[in-house]
N, C-alpha and C. Protein backbone atom coordinates (compact mmCIF):
# COMPACT_ATOMS: atom_id res chain seq x y z
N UNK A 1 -6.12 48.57 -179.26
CA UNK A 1 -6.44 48.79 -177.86
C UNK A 1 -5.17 49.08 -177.08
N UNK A 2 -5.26 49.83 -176.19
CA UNK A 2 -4.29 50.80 -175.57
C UNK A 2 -4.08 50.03 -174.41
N UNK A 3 -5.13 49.91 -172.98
CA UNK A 3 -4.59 49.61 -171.71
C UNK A 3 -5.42 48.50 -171.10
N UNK A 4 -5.07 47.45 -170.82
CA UNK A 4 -5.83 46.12 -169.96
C UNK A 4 -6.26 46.20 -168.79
N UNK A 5 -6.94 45.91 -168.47
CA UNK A 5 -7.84 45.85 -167.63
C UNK A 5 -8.64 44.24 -166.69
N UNK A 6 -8.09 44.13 -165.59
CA UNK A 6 -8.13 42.88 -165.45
C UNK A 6 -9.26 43.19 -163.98
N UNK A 7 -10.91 42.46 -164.06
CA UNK A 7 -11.83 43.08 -163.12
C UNK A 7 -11.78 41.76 -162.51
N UNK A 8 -11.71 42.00 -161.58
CA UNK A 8 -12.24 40.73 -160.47
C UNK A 8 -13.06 40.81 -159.40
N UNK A 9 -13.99 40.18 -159.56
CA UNK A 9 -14.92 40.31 -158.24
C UNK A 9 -16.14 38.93 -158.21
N UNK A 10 -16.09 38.42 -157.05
CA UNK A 10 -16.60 37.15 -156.86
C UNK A 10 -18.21 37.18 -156.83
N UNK A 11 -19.04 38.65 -157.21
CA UNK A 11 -20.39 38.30 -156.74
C UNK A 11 -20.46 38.46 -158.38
N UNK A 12 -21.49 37.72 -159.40
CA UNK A 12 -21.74 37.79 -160.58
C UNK A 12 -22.31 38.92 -161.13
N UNK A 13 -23.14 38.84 -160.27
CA UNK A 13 -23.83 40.71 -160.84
C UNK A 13 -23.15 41.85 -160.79
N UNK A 14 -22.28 42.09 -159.97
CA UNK A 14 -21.53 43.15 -159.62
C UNK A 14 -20.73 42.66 -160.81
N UNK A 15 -19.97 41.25 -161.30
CA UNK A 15 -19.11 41.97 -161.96
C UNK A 15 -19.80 42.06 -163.93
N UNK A 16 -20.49 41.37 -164.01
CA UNK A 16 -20.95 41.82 -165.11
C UNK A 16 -21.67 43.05 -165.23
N UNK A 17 -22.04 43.71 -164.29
CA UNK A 17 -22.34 45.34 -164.35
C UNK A 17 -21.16 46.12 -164.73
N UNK A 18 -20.12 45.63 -163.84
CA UNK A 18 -18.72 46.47 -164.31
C UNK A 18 -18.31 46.15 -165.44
N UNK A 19 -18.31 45.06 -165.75
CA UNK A 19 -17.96 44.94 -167.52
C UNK A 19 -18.60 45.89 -168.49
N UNK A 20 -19.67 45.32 -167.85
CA UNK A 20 -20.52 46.34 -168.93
C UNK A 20 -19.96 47.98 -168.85
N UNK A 21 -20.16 48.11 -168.07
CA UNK A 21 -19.68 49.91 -167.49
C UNK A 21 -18.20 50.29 -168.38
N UNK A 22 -17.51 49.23 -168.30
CA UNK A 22 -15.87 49.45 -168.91
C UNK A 22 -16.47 49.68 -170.55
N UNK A 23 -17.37 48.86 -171.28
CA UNK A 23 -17.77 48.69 -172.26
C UNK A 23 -17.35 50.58 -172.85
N UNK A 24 -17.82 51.35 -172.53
CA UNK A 24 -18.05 52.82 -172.53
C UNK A 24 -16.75 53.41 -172.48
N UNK A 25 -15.99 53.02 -172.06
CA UNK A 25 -14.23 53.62 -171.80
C UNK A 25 -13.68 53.91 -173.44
N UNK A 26 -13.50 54.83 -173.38
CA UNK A 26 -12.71 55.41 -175.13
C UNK A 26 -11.39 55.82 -174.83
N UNK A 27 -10.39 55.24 -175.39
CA UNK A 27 -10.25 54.25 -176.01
C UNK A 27 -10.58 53.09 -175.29
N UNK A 28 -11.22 51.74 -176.04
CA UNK A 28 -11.53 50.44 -175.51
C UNK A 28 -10.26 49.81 -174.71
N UNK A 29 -10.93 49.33 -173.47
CA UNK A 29 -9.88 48.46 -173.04
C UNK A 29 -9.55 47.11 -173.36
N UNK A 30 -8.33 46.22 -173.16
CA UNK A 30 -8.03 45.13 -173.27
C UNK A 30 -8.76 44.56 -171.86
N UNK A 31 -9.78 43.62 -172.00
CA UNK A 31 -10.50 43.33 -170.35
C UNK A 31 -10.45 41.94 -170.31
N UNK A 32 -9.98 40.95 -168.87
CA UNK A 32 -10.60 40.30 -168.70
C UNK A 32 -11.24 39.80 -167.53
N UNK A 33 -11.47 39.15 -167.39
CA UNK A 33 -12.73 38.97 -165.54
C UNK A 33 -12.14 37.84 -164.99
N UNK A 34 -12.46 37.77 -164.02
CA UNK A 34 -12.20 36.60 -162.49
C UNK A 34 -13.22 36.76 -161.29
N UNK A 35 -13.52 35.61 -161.06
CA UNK A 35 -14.34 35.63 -160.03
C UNK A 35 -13.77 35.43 -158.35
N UNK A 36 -12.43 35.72 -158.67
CA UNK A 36 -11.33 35.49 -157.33
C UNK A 36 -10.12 35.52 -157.39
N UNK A 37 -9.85 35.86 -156.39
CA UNK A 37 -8.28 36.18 -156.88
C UNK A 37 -7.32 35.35 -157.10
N UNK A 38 -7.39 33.69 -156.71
CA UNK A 38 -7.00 32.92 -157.44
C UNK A 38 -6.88 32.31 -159.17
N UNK A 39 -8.31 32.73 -159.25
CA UNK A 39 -8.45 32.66 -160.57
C UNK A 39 -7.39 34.14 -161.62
N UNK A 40 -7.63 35.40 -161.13
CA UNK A 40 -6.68 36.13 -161.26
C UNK A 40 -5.57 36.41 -161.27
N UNK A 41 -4.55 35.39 -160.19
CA UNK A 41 -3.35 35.09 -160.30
C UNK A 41 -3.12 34.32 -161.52
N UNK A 42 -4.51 33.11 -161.86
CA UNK A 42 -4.00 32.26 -163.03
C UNK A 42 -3.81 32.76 -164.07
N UNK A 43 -4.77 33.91 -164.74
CA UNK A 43 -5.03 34.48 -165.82
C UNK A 43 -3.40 35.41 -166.13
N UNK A 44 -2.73 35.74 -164.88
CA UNK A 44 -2.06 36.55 -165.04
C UNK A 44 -0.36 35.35 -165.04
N UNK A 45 -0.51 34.07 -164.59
CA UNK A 45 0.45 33.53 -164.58
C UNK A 45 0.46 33.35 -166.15
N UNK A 46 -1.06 32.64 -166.90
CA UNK A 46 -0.66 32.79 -168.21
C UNK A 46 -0.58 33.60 -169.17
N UNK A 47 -0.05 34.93 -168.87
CA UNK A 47 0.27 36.09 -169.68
C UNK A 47 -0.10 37.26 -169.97
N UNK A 48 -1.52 37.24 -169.17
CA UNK A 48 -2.30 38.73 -169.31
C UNK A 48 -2.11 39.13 -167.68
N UNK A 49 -1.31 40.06 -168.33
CA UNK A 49 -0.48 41.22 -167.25
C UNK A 49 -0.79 42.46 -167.65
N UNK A 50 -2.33 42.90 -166.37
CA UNK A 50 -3.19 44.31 -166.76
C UNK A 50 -2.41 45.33 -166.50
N UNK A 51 -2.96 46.76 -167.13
CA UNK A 51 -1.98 48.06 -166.22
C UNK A 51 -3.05 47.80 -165.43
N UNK A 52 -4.32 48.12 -165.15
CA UNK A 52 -5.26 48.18 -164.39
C UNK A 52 -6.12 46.86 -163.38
N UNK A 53 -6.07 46.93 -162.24
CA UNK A 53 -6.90 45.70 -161.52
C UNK A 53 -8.43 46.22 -161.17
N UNK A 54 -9.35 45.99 -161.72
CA UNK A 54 -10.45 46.49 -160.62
C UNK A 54 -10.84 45.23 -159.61
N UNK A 55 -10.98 45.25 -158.45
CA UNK A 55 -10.97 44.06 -157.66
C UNK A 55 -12.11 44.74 -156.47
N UNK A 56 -12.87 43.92 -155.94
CA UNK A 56 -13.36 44.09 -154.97
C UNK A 56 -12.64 43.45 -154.02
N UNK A 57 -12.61 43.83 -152.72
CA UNK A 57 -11.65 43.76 -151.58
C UNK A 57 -12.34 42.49 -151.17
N UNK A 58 -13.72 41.90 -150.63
CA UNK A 58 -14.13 41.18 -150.12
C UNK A 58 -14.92 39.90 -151.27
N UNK A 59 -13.74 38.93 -151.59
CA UNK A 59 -14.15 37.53 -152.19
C UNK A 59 -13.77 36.31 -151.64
N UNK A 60 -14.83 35.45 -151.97
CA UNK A 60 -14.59 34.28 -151.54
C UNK A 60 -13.16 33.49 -152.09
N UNK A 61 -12.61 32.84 -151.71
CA UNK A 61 -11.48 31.81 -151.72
C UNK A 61 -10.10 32.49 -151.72
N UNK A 62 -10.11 33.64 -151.87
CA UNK A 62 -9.02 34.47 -151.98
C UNK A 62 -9.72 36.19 -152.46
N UNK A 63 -8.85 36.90 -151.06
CA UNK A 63 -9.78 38.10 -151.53
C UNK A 63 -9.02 39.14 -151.99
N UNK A 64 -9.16 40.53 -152.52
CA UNK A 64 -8.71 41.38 -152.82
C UNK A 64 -7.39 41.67 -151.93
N UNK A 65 -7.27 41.85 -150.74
CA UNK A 65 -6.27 42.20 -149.91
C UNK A 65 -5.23 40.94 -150.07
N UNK A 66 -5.63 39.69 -149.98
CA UNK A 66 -4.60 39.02 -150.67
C UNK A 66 -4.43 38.71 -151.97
N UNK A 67 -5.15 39.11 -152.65
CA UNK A 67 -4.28 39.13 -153.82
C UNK A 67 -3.59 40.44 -154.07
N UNK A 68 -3.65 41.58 -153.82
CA UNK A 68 -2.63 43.39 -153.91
C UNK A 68 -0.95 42.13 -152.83
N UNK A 69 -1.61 41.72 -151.69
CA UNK A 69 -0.24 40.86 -150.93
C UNK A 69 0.20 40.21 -151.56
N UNK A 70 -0.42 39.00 -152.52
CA UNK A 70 0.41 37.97 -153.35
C UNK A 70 1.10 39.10 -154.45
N UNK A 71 0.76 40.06 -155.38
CA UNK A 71 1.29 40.36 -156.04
C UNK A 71 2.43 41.75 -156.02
N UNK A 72 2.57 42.12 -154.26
CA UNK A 72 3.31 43.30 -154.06
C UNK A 72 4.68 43.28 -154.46
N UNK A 73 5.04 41.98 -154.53
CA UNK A 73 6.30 41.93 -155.02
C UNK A 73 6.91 41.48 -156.63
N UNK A 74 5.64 41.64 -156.98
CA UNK A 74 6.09 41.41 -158.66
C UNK A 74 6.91 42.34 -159.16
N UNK A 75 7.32 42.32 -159.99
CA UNK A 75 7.67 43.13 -161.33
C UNK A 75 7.09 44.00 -161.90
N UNK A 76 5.73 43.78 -162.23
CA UNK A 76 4.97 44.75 -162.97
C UNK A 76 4.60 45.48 -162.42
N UNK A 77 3.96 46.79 -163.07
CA UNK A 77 3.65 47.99 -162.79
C UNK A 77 2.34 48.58 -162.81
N UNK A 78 1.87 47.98 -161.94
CA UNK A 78 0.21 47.32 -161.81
C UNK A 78 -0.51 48.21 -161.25
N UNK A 79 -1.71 49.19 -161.57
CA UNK A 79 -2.47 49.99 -161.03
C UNK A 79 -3.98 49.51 -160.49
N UNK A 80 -4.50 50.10 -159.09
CA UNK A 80 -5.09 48.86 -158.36
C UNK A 80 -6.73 50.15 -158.41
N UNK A 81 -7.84 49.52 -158.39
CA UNK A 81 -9.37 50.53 -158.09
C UNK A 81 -10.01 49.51 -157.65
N UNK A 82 -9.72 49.64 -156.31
CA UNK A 82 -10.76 48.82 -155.32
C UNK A 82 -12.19 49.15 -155.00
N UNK A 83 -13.23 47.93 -155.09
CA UNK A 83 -14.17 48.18 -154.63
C UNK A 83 -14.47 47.64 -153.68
N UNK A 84 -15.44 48.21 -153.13
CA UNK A 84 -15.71 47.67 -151.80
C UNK A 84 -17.50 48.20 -151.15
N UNK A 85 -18.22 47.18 -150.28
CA UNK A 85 -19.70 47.51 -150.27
C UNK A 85 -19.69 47.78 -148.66
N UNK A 86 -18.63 47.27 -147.89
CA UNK A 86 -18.67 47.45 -146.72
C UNK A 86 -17.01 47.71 -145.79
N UNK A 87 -17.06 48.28 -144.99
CA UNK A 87 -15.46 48.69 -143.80
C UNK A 87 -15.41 48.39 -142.93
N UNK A 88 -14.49 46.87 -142.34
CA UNK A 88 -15.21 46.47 -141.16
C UNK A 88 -12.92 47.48 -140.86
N UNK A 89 -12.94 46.90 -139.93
CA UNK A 89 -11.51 47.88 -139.25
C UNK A 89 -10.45 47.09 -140.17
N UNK A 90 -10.20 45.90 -140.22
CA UNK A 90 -8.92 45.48 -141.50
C UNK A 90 -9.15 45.76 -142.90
N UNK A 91 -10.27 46.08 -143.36
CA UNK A 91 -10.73 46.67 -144.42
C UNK A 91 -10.05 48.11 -144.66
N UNK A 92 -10.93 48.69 -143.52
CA UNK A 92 -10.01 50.38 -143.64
C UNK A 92 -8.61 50.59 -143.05
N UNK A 93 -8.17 49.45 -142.08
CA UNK A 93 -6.45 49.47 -141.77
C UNK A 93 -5.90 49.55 -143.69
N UNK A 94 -5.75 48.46 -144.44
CA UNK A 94 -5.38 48.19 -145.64
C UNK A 94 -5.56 49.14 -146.07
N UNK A 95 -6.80 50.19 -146.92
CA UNK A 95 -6.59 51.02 -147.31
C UNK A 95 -6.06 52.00 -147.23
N UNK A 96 -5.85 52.16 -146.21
CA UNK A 96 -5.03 53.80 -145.17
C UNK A 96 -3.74 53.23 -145.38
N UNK A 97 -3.02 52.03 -145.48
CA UNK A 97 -1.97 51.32 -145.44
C UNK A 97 -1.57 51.50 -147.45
N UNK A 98 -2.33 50.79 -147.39
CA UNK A 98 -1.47 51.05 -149.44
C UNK A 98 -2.22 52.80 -150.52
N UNK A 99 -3.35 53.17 -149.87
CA UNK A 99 -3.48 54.58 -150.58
C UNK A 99 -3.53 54.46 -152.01
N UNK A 100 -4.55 52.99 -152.46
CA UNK A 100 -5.00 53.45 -153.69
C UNK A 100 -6.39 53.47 -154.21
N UNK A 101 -7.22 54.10 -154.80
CA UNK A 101 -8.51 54.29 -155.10
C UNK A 101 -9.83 53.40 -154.71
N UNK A 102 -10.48 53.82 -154.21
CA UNK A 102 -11.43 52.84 -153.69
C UNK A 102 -12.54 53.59 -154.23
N UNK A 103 -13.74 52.79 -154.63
CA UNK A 103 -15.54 53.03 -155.02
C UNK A 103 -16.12 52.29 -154.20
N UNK A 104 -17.40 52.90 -153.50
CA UNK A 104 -17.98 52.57 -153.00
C UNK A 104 -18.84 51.78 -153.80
N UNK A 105 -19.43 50.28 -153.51
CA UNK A 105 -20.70 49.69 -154.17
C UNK A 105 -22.08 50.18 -153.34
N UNK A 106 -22.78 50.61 -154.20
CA UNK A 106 -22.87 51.01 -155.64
C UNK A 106 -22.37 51.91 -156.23
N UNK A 107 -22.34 52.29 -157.06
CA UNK A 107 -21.55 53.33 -157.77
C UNK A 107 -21.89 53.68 -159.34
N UNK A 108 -21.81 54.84 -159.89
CA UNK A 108 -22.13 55.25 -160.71
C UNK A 108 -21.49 54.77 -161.77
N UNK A 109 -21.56 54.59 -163.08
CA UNK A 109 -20.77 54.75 -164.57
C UNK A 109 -19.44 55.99 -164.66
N UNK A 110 -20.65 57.42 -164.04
CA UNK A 110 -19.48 58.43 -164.20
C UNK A 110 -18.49 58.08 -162.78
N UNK A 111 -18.29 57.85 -161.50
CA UNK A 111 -17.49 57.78 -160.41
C UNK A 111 -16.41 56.51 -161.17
N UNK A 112 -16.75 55.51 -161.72
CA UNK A 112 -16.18 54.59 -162.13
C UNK A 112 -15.00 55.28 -163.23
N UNK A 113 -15.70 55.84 -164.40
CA UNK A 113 -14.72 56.70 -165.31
C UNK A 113 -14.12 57.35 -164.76
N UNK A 114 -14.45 58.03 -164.36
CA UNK A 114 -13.39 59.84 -163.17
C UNK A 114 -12.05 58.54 -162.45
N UNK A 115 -12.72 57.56 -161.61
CA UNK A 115 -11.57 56.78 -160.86
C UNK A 115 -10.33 56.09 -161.79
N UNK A 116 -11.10 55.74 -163.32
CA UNK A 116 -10.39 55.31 -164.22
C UNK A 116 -9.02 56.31 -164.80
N UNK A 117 -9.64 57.26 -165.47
CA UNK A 117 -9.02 58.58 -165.82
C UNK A 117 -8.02 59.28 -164.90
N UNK A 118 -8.60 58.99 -163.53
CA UNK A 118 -7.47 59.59 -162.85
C UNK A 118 -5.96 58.76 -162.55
N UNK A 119 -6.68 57.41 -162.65
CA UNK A 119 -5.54 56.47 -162.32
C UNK A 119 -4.35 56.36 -163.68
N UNK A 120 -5.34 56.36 -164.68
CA UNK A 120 -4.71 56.98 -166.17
C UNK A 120 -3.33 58.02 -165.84
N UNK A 121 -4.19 59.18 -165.54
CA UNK A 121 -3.22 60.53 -165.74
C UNK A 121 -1.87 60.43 -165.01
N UNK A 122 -1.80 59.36 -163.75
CA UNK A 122 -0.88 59.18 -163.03
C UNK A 122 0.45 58.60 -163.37
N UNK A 123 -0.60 57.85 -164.27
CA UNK A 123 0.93 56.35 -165.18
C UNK A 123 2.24 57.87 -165.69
C-alpha cells in the first residue's frame, strides 16, 4: 500500500459511507478513522502520519477547522479534502483562507475519487 489516509468525521454514517467509498481507490489505501479531531490528533501522536486527511469541517468536541489550526504548524506534509453539509460565514471565511478541496455532503463515489486523484497529482 502506497498512500494513508486518515478520515475523520463525527456523524457515524457519513463516515462509514466514506470508508466504504475509499474501499474502491486502486491502489488501496493505508486508512484509518476518527470520530473527532481529538481523537485524530491521538492516532497521529501515536504514529500514523496520513499524506491524506478527509475531515468534515463541522464535529463535535473538536472540529475540522481546529484541527487543519492544531496541525498548521507541524512538520509533515499533510494533504487536507474537506467535507462539509453546510456554510454558515466562518465556514466559508476558512475555506477562502487556506484553498484546499472541499465536497459537498452528499456526494458521489466518482466526485470523491476525481477530489482524491487530483490531490494525488499535486504531491
Amino acid at each position: 500500500m502506497g498512500k494513508s489516509v486518515l478520515l475523520v468525521d463525527g456523524n457515524d454514517l457519513a463516515r462509514n459511507v466514506i470508508w466504504d467509498m475509499l474501499n474502491f481507490h486502486n491502489p488501496p489505501f493505508k486508512k484509518q478513522m476518527a470520530g473527532n479531531g481529538v481523537e485524530a490528533l491521538r492516532m497521529m501522536k501515536s504514529g500514523f502520519i496520513p499524506n491524506i486527511i478527509i475531515c468534515d469541517v463541522s464535529m463535535p468536541v473538536m472540529s475540522g477547522i481546529a484541527l487543519f489550526n492544531a496541525l498548521a504548524q507541524s512538520d509533515h506534509k499533510i494533504r487536507w479534502l474537506f467535507t462539509a453539509a453546510s456554510f454558515n460565514y466562518q465556514i466559508r471565511k476558512f475555506f477562502y483562507r487556506v484553498n484546499e478541496t472541499v465536497l459537498t455532503k452528499p456526494f458521489r463515489i466518482k466526485e470523491l475519487e476525481k477530489a482524491l486523484e487530483k490531490i494525488l497529482a499535486e504531491e
